[in-house]
Every structure is written in C-alpha cells, then in structure tokens.
PDB file of N, CA and C in Angstrom:
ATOM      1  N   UNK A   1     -53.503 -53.204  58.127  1.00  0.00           N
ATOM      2  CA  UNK A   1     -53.754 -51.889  58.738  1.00  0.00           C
ATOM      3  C   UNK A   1     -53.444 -51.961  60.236  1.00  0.00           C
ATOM      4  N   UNK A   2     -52.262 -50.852  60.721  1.00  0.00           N
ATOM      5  CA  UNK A   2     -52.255 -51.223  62.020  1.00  0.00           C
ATOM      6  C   UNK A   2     -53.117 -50.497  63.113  1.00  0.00           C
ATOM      7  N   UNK A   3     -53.586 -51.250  64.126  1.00  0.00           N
ATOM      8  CA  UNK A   3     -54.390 -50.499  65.135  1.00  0.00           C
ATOM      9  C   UNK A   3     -53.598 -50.073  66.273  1.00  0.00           C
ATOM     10  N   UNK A   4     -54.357 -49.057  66.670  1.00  0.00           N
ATOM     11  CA  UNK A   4     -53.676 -47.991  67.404  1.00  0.00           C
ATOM     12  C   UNK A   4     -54.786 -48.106  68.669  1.00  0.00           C
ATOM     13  N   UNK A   5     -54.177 -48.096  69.634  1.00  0.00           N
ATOM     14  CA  UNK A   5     -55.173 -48.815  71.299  1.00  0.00           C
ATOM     15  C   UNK A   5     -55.699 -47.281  71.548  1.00  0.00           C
ATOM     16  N   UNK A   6     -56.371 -46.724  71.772  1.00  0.00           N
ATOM     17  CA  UNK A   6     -57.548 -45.085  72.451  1.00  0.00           C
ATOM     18  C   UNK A   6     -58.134 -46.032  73.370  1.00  0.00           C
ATOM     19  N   UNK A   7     -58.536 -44.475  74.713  1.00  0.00           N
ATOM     20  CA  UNK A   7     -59.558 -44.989  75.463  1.00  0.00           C
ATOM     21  C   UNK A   7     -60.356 -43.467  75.391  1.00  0.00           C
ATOM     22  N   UNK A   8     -61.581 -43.466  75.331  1.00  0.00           N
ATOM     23  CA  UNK A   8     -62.235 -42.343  75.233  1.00  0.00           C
ATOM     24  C   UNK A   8     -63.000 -41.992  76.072  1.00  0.00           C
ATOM     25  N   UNK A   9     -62.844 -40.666  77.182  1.00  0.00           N
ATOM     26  CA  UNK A   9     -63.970 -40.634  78.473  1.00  0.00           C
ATOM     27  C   UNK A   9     -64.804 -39.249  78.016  1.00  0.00           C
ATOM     28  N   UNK A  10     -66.266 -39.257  78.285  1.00  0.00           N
ATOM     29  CA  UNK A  10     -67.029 -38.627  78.307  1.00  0.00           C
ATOM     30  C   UNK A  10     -68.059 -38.959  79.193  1.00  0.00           C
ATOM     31  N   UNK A  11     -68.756 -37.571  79.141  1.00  0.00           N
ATOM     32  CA  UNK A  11     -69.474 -37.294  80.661  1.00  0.00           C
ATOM     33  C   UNK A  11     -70.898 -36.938  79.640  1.00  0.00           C
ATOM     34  N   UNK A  12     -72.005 -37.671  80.140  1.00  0.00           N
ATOM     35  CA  UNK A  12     -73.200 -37.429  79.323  1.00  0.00           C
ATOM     36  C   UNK A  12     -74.011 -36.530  80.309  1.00  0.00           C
ATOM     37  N   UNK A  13     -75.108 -35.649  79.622  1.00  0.00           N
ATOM     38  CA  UNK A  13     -75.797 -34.774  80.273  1.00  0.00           C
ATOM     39  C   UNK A  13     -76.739 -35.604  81.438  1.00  0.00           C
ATOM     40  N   UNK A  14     -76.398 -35.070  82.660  1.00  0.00           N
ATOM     41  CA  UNK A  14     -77.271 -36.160  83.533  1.00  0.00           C
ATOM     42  C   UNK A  14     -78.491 -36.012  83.425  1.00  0.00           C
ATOM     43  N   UNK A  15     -78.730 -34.950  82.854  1.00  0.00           N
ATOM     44  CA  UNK A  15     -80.543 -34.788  83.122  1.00  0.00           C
ATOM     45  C   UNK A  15     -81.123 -35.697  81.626  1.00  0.00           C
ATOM     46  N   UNK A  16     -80.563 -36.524  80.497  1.00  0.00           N
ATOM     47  CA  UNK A  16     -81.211 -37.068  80.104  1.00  0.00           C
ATOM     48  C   UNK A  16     -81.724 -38.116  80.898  1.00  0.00           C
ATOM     49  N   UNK A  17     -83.005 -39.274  79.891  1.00  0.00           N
ATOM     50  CA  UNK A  17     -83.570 -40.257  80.937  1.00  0.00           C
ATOM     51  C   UNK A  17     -82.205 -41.703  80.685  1.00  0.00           C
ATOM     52  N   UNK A  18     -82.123 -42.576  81.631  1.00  0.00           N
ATOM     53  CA  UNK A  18     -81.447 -43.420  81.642  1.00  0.00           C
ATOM     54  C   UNK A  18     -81.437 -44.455  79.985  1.00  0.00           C
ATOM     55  N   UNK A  19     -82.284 -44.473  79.095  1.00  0.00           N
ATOM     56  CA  UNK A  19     -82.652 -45.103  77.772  1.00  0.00           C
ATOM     57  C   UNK A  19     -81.700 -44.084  76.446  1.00  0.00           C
ATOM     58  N   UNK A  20     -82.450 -42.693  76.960  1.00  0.00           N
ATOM     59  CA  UNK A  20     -81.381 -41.592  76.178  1.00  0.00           C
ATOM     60  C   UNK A  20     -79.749 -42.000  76.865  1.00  0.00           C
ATOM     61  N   UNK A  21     -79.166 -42.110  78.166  1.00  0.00           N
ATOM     62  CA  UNK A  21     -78.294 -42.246  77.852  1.00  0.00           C
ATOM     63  C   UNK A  21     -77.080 -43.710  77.491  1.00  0.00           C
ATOM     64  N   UNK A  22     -77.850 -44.956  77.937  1.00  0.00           N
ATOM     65  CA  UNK A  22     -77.477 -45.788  77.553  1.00  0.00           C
ATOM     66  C   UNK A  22     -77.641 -45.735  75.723  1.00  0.00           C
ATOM     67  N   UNK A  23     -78.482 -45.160  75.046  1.00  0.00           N
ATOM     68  CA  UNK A  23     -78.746 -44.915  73.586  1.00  0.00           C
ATOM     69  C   UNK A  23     -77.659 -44.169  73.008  1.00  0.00           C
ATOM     70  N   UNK A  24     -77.118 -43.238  73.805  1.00  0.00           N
ATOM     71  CA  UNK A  24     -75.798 -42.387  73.261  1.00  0.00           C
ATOM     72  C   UNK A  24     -74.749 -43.469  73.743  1.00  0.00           C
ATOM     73  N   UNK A  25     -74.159 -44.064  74.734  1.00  0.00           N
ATOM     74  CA  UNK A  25     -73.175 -44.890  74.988  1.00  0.00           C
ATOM     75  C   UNK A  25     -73.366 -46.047  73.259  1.00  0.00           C
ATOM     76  N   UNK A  26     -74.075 -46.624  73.157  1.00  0.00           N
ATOM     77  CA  UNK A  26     -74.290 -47.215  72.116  1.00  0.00           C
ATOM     78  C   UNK A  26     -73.938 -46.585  70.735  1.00  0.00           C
ATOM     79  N   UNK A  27     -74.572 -45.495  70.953  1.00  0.00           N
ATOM     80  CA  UNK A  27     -73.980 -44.329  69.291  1.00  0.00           C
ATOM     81  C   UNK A  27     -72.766 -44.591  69.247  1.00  0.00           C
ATOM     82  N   UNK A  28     -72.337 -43.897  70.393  1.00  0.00           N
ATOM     83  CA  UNK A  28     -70.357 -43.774  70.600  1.00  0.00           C
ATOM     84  C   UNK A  28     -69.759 -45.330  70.068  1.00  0.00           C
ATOM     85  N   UNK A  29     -70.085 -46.617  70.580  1.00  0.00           N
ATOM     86  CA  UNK A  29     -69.642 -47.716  70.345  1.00  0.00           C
ATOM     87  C   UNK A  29     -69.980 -48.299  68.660  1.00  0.00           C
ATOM     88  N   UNK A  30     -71.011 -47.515  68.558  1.00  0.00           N
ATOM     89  CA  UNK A  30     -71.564 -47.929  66.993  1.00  0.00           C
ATOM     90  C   UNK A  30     -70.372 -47.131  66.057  1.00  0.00           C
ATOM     91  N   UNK A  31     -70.362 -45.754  66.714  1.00  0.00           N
ATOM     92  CA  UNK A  31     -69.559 -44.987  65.909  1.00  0.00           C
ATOM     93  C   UNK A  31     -67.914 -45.636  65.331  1.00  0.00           C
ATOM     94  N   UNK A  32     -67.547 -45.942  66.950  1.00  0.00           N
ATOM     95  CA  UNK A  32     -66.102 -47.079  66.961  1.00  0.00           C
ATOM     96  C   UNK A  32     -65.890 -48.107  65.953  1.00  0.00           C
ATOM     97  N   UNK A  33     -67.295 -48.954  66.355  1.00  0.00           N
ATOM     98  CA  UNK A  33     -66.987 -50.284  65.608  1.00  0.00           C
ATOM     99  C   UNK A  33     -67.263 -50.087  63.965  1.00  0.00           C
ATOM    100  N   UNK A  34     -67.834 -48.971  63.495  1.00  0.00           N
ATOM    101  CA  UNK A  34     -67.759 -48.718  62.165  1.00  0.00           C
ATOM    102  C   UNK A  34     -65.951 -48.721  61.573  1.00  0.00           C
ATOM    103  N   UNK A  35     -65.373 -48.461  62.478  1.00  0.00           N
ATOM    104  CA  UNK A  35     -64.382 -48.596  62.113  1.00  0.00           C
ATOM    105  C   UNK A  35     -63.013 -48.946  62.716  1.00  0.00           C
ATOM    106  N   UNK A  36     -63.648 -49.461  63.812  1.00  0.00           N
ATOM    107  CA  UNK A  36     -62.078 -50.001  64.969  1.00  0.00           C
ATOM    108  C   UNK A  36     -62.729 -51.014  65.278  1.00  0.00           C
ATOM    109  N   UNK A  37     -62.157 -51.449  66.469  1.00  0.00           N
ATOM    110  CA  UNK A  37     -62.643 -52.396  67.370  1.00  0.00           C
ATOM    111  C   UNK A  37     -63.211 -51.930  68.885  1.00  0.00           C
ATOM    112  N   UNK A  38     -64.414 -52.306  69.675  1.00  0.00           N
ATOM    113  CA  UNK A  38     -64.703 -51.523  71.225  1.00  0.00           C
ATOM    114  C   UNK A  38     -64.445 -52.793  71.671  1.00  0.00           C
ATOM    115  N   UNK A  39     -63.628 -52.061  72.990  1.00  0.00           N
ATOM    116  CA  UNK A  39     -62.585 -53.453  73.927  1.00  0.00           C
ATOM    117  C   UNK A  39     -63.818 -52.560  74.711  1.00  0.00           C
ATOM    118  N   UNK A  40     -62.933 -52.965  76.530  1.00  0.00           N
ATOM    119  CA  UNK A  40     -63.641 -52.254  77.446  1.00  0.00           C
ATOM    120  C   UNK A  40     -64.545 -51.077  77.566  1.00  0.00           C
ATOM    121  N   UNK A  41     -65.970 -51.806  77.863  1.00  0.00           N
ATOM    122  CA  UNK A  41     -66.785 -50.208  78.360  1.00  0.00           C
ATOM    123  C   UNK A  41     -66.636 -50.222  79.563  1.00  0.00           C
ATOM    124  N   UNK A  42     -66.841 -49.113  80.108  1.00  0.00           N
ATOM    125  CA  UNK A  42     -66.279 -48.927  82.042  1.00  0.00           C
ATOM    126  C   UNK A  42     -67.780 -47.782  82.682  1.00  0.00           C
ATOM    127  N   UNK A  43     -68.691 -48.138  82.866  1.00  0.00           N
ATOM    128  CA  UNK A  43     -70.100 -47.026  82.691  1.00  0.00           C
ATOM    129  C   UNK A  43     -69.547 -46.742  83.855  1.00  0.00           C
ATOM    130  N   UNK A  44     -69.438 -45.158  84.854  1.00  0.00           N
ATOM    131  CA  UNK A  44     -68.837 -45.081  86.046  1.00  0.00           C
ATOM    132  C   UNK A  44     -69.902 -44.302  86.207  1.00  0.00           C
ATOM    133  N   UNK A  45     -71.326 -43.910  85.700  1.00  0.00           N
ATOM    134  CA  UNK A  45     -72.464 -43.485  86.328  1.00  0.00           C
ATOM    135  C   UNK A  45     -71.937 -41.869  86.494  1.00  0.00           C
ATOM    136  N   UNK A  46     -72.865 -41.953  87.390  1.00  0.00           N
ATOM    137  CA  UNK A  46     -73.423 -40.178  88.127  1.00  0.00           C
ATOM    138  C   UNK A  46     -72.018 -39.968  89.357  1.00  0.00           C
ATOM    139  N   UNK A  47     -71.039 -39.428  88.496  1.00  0.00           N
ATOM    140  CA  UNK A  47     -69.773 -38.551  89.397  1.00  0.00           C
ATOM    141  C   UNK A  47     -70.156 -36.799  89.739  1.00  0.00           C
ATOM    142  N   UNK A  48     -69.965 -36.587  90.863  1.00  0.00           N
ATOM    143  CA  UNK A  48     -69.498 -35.019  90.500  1.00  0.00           C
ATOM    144  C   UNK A  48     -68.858 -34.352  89.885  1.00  0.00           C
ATOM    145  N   UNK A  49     -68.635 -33.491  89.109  1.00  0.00           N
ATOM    146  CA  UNK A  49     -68.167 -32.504  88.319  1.00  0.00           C
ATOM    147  C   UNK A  49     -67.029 -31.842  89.330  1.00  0.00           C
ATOM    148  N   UNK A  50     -65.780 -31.817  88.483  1.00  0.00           N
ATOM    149  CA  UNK A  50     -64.530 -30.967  89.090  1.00  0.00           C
ATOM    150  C   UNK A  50     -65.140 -29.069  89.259  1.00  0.00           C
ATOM    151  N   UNK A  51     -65.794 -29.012  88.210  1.00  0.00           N
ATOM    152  CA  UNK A  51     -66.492 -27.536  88.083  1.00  0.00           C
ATOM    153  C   UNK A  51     -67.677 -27.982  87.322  1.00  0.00           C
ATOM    154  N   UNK A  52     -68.743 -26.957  87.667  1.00  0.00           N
ATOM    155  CA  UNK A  52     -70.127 -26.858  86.963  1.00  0.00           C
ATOM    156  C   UNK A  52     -69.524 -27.020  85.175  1.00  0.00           C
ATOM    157  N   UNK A  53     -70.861 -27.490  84.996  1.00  0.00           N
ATOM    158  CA  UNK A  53     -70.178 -27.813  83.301  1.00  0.00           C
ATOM    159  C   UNK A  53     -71.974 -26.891  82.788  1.00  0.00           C
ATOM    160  N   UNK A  54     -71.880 -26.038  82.164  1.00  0.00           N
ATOM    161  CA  UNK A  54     -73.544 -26.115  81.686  1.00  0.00           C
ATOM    162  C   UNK A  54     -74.290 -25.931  82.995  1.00  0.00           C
ATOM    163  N   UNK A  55     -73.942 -25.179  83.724  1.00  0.00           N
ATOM    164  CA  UNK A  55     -74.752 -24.936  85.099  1.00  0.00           C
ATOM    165  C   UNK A  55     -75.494 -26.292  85.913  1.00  0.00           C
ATOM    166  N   UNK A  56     -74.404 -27.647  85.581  1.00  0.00           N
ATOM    167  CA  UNK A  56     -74.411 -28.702  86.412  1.00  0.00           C
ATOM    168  C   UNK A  56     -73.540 -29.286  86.685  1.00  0.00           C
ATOM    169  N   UNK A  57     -73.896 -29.509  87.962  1.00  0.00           N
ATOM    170  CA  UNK A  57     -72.461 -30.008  88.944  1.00  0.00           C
ATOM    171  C   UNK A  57     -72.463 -31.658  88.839  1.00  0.00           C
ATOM    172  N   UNK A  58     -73.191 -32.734  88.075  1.00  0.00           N
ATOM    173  CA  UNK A  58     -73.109 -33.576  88.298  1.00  0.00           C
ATOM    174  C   UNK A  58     -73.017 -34.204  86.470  1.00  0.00           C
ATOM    175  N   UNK A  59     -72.170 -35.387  85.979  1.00  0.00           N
ATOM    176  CA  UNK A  59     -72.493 -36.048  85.249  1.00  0.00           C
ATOM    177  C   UNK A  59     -72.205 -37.781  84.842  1.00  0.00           C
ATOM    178  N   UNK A  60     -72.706 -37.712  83.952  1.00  0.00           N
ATOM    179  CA  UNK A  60     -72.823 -39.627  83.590  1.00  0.00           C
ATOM    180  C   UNK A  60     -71.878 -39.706  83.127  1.00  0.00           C
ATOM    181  N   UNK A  61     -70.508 -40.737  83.746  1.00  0.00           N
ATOM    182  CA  UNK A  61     -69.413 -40.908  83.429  1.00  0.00           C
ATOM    183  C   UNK A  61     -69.455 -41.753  82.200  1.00  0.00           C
ATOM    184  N   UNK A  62     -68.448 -42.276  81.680  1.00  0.00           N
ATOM    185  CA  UNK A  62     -68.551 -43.796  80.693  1.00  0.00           C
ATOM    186  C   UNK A  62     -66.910 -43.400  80.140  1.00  0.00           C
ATOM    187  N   UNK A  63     -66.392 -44.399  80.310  1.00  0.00           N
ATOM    188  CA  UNK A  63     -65.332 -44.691  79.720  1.00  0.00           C
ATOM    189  C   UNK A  63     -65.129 -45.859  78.931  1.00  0.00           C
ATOM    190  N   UNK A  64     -65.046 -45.579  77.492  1.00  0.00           N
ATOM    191  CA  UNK A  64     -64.355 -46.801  76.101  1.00  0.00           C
ATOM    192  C   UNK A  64     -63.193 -47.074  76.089  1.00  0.00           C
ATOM    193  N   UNK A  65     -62.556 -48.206  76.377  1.00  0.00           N
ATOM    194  CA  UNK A  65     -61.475 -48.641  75.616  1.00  0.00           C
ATOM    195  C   UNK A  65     -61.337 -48.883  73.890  1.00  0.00           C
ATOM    196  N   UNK A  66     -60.611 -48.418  72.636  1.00  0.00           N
ATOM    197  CA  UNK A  66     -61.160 -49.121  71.558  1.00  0.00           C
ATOM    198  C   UNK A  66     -59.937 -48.948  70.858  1.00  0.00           C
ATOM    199  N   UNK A  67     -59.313 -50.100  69.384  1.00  0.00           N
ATOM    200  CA  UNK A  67     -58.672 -50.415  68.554  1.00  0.00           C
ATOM    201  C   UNK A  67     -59.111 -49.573  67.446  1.00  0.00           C
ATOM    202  N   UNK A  68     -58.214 -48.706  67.014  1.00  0.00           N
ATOM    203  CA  UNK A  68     -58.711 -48.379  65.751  1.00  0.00           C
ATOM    204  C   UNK A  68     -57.540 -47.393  64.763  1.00  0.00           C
ATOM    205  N   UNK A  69     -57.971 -47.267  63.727  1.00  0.00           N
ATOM    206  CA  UNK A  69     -56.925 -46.717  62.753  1.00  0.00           C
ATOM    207  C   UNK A  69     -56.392 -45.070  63.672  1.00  0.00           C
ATOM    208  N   UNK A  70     -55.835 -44.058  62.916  1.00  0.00           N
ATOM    209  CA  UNK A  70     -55.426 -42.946  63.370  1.00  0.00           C
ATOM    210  C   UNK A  70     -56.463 -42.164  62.899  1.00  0.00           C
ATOM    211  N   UNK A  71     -57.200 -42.478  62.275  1.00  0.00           N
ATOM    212  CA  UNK A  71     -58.528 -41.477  61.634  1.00  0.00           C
ATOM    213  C   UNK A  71     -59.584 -41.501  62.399  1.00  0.00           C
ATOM    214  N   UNK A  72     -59.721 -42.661  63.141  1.00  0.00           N
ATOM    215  CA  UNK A  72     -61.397 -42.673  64.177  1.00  0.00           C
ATOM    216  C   UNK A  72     -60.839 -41.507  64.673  1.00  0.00           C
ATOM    217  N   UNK A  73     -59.742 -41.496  66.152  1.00  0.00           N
ATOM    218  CA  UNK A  73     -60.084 -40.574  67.118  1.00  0.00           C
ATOM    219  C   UNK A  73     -60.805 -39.003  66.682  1.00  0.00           C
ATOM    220  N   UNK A  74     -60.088 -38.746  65.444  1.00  0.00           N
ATOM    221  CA  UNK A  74     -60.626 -37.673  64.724  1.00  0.00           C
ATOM    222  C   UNK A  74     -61.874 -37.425  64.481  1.00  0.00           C
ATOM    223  N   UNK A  75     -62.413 -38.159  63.754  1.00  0.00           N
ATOM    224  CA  UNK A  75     -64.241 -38.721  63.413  1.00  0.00           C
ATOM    225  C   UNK A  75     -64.665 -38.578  64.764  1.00  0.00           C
ATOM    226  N   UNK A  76     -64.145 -39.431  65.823  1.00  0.00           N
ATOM    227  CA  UNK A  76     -65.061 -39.779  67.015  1.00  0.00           C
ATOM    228  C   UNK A  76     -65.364 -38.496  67.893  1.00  0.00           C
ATOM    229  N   UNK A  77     -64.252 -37.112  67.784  1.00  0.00           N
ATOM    230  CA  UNK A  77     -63.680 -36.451  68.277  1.00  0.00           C
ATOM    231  C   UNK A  77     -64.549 -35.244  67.465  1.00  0.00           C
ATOM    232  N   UNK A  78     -64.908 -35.752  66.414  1.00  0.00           N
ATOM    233  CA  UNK A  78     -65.808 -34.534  65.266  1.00  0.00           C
ATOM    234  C   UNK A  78     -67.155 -34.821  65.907  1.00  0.00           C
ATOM    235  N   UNK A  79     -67.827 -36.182  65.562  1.00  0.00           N
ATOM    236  CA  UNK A  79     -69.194 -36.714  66.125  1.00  0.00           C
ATOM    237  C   UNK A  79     -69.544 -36.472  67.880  1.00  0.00           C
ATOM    238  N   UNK A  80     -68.199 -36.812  68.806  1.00  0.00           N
ATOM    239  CA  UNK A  80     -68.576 -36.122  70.072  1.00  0.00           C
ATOM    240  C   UNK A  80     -69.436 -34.585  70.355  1.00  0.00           C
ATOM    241  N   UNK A  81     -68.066 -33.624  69.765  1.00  0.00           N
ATOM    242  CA  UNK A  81     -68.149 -32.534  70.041  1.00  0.00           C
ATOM    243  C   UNK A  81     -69.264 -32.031  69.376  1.00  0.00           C
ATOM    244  N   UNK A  82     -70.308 -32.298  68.527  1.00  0.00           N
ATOM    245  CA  UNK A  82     -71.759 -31.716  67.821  1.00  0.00           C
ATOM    246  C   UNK A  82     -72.783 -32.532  68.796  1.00  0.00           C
ATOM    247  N   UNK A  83     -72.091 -33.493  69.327  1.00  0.00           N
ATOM    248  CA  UNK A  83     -73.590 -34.294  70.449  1.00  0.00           C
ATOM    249  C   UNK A  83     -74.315 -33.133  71.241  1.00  0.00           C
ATOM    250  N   UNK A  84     -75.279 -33.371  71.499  1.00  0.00           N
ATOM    251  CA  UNK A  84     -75.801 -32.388  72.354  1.00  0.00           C
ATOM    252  C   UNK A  84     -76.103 -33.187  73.869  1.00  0.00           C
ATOM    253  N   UNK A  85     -76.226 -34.160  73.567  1.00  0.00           N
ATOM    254  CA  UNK A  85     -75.664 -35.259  75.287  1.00  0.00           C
ATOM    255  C   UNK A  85     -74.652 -35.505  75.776  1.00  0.00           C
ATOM    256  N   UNK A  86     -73.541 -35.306  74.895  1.00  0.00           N
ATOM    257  CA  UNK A  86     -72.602 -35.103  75.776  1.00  0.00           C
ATOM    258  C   UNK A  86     -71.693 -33.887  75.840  1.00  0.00           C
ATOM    259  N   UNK A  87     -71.509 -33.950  77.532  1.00  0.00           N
ATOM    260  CA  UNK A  87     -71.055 -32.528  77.992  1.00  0.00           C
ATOM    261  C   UNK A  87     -69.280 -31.949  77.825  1.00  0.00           C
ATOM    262  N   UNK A  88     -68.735 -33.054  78.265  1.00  0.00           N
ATOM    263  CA  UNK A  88     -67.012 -33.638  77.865  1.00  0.00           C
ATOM    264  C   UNK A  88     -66.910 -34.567  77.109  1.00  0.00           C
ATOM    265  N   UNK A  89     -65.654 -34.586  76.868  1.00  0.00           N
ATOM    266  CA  UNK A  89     -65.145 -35.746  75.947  1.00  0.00           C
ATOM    267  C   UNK A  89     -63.540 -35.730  75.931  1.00  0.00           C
ATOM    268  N   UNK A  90     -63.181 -36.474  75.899  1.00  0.00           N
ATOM    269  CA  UNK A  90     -61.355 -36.689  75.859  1.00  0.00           C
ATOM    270  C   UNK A  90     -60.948 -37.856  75.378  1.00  0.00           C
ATOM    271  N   UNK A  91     -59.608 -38.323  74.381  1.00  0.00           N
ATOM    272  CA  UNK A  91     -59.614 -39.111  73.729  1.00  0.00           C
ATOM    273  C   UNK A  91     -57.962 -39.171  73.914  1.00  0.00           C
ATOM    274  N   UNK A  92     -57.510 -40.462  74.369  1.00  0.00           N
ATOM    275  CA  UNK A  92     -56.382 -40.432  74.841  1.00  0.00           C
ATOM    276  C   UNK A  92     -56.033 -42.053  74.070  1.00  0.00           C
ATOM    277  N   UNK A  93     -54.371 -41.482  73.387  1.00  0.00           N
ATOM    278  CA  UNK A  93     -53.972 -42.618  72.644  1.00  0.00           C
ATOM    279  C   UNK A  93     -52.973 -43.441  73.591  1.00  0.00           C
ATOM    280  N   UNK A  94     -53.149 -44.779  73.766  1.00  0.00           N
ATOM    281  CA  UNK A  94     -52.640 -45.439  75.097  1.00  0.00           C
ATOM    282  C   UNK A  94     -51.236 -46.172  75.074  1.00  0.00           C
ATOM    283  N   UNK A  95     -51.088 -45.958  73.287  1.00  0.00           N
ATOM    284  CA  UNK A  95     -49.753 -46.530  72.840  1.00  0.00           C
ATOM    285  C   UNK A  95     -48.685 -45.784  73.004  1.00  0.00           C
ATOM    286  N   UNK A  96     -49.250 -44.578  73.739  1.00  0.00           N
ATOM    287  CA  UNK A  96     -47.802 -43.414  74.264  1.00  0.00           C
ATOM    288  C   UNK A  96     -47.365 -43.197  75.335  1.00  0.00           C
ATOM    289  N   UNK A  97     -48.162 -44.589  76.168  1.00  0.00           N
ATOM    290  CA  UNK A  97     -47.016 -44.341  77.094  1.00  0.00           C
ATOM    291  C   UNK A  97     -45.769 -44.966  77.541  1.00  0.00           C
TER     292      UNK A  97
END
C-alpha cells in the first residue's frame, strides 16, 4: 500500500483548558495512526487570527506531519470538521509539489 506524505494545520478553540487541548491534538494523532503513520507534530501555541474566527481573534496552532493512504485525509477531514474544538483545519498533500 503506498503512502502518500499530508501535513495537517488546525487552530483549536483557545478558550479550551490546556488538558482539553493537548487531549484533541492526541484525538487528531490517534485518528492518523489508526491508519497512517504521525511523523512531525509542530504545537505553534496561541497565534493571532488573520480574521476573528467565532468572535475570536486568537487561536491554538498545531501542525501534523503524517503518512497515510488517500482515504485518511478524507476521514481526517470528515472527523475535523464535526470537532467542536477545532476552529480551522487544512490538509495539504506534500507529494505535489
């Protein structure tokens, strides 16, 4: 089965407590390794917001590197977008460039 290199950035709601959001960084990686591989985590913390997201200007960065079939980003991309901690999400395949 060949793997396909993603890096996935999302911005978690800052107003959870620091346990909630290291607990979602973990979901996301649990979610991965169910079925890829997680290379690099990159936690880039409390950034400002390009624009208010949810009537907040600030959120918890985290960026994944991860190995995985052509079906995770999809799954990961289904399971993001119903989170209610996280605010963004983007999923970028790295073998195109």
């Amino acid at each position: 089965k060949r793997m396909t290199n993603y890096e996935v950035i999302f911005i978690i709601n800052p107003t959870l407590e620091n346990e909630k959001k290291e607990a979602t960084v973990e979901e996301i990686k649990a979610i991965i390794a169910a079925d890829g591989e997680v290379g690099k985590v990159d936690v880039w913390g409390m950034r400002r917001l390009a624009y208010p997201i949810e009537k907040k200007g600030e959120g918890y960065y985290v960026v994944v590197e991860f190995k995985g079939s052509t079906e995770l980003p999809k799954e990961l991309d289904r399971r993001l977008r119903i989170s209610d901690n996280i605010m963004r999400h983007m999923i970028v395949c790295k073998d195109e460039k």
